[in-house]
N, C-alpha and C. Protein backbone atom coordinates (compact mmCIF):
# COMPACT_ATOMS: atom_id res chain seq x y z
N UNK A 1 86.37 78.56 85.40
CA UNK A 1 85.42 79.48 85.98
C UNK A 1 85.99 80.09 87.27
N UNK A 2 86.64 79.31 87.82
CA UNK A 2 87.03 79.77 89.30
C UNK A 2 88.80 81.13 89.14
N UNK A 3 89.05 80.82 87.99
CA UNK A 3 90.27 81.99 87.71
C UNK A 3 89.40 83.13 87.05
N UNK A 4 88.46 82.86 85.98
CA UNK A 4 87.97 83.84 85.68
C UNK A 4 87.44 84.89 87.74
N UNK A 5 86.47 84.09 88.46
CA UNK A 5 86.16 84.51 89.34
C UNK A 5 87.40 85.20 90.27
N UNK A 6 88.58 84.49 90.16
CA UNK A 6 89.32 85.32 91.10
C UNK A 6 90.17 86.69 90.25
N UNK A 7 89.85 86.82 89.18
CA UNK A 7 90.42 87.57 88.51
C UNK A 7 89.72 88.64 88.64
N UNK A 8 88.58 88.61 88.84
CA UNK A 8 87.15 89.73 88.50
C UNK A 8 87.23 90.17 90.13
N UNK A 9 87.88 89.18 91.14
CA UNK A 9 87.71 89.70 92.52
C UNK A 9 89.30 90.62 92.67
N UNK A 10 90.36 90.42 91.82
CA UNK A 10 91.21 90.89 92.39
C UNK A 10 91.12 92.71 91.59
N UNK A 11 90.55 92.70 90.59
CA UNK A 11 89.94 93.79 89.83
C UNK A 11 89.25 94.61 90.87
N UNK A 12 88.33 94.05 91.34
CA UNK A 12 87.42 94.55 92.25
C UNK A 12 88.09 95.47 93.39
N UNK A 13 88.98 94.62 94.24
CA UNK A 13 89.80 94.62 95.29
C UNK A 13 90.86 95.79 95.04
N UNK A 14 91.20 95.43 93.11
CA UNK A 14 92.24 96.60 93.19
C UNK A 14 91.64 98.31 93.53
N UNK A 15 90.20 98.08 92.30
CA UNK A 15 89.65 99.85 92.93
C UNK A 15 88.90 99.81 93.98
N UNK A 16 88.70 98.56 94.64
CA UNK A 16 88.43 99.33 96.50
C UNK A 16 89.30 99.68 96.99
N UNK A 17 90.88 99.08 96.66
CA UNK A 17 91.85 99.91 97.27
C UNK A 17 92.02 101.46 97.01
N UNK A 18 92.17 101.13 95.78
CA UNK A 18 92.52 102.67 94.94
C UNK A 18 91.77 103.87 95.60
N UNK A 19 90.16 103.63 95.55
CA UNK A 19 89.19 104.21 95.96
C UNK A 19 89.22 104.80 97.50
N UNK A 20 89.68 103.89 98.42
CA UNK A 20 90.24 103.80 99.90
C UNK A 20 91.14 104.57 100.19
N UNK A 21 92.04 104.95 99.44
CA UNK A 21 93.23 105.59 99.37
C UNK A 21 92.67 107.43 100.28
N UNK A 22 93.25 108.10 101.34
CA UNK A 22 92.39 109.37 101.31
C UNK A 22 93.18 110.19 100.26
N UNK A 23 92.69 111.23 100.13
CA UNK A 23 93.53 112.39 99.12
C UNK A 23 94.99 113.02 99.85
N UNK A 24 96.04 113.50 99.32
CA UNK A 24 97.00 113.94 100.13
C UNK A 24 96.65 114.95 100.92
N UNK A 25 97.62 114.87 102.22
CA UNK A 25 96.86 115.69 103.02
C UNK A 25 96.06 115.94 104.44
N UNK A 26 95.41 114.54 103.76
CA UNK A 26 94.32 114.25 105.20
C UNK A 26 94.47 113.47 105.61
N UNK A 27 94.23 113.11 106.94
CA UNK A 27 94.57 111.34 107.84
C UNK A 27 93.10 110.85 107.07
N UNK A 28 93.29 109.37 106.66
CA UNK A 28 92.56 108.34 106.91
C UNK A 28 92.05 108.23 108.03
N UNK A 29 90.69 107.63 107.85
CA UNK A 29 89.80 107.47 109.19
C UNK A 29 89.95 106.08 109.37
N UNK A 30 89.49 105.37 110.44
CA UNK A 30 89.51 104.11 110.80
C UNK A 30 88.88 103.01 109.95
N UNK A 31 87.58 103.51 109.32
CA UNK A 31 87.12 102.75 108.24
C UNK A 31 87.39 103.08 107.01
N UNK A 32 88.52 103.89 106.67
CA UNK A 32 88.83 103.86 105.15
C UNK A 32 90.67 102.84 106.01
N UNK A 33 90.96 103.10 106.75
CA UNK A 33 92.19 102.43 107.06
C UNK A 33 91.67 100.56 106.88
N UNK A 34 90.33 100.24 108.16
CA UNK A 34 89.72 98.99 107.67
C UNK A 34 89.52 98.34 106.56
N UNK A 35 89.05 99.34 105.61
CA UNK A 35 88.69 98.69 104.39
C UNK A 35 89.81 98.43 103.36
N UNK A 36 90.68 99.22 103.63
CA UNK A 36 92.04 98.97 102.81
C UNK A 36 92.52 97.41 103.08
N UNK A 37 92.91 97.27 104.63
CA UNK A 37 93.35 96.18 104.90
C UNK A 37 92.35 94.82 104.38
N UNK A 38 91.09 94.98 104.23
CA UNK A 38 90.12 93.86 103.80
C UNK A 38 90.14 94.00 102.95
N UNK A 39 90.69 94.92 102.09
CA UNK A 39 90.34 94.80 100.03
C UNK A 39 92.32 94.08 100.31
N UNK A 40 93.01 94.08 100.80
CA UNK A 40 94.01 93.98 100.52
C UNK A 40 94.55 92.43 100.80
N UNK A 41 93.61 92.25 102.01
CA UNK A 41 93.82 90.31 102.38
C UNK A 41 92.99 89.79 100.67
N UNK A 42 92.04 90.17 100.88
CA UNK A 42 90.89 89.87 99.71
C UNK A 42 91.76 89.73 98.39
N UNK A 43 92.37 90.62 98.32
CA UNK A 43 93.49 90.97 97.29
C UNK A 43 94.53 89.70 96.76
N UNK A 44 94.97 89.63 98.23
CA UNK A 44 95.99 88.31 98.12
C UNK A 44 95.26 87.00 98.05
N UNK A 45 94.47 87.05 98.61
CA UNK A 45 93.55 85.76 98.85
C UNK A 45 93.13 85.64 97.16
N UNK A 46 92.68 86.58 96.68
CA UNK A 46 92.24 86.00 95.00
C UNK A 46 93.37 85.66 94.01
N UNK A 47 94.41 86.92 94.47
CA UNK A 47 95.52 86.42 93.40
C UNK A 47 96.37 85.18 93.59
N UNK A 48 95.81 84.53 95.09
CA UNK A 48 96.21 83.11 95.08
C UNK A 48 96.27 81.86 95.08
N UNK A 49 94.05 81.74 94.43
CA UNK A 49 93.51 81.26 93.61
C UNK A 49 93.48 81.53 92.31
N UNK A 50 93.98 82.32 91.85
CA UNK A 50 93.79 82.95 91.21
C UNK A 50 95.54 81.86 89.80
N UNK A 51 96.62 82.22 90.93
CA UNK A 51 97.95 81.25 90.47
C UNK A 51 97.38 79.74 90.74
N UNK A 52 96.83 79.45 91.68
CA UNK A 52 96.52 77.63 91.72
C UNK A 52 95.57 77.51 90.86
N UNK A 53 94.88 78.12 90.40
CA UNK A 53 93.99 77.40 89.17
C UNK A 53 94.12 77.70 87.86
N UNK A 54 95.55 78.73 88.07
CA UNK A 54 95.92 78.82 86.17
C UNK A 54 97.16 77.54 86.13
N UNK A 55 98.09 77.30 87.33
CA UNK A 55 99.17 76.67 87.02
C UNK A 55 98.66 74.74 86.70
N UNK A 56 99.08 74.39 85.83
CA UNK A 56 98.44 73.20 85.87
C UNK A 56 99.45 72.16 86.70
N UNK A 57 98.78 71.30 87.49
CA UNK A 57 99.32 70.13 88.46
C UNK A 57 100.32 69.41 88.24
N UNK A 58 101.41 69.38 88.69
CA UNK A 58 102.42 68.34 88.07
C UNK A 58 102.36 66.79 88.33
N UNK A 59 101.90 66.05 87.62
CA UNK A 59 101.59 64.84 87.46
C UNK A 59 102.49 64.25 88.75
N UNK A 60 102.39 63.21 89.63
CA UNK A 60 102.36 62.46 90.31
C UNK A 60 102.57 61.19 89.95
N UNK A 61 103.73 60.75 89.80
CA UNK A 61 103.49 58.95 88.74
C UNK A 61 104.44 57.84 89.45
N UNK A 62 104.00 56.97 90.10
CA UNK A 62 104.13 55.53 91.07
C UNK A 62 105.63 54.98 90.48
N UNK A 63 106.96 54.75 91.05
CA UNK A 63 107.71 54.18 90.11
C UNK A 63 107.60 53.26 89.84
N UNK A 64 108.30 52.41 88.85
CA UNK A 64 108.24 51.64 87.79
C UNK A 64 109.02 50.50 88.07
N UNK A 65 108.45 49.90 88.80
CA UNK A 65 109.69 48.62 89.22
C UNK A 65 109.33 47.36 87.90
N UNK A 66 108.87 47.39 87.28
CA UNK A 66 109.07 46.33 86.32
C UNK A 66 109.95 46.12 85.21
C-alpha cells in the first residue's frame, strides 16, 4: 500500500511540476518558482519510498559457530 501511495504521489508531483513550468518567454513568479521546488523535494521524497518499499530487505543472519 505504501509504494502504491508513493507512486500516485510522485505522479502527482510530476504534473505539478509540469504544470509549474511558465510558458517560454516569461519569468516565473516567486510562487510558480516555490511550488516547483516543493513538487520537486515531494518528488524525491516519494520516489524514495517509493525504492525502500519495492526493494525487498536483505536478510540479516547471526553466524554459525556450531
Amino acid at each position: 500500500m505504501t509504494a502504491l501511495l508513493a507512486f500516485w504521489l510522485c505522479g502527482f508531483c510530476l504534473g505539478t511540476i509540469y504544470y509549474s513550468l511558465p510558458p517560454p518567454g516569461t519569468r516565473p513568479d516567486i510562487y510558480g518558482v516555490a511550488l516547483w521546488v516543493l513538487s520537486s523535494s515531494a518528488l524525491v521524497g516519494s520516489a524514495i519510498v517509493l525504492l525502500v518499499s519495492l526493494v525487498p530487505p536483505v536478510g540479516i543472519h547471526p553466524p554459525n559457530y556450531w
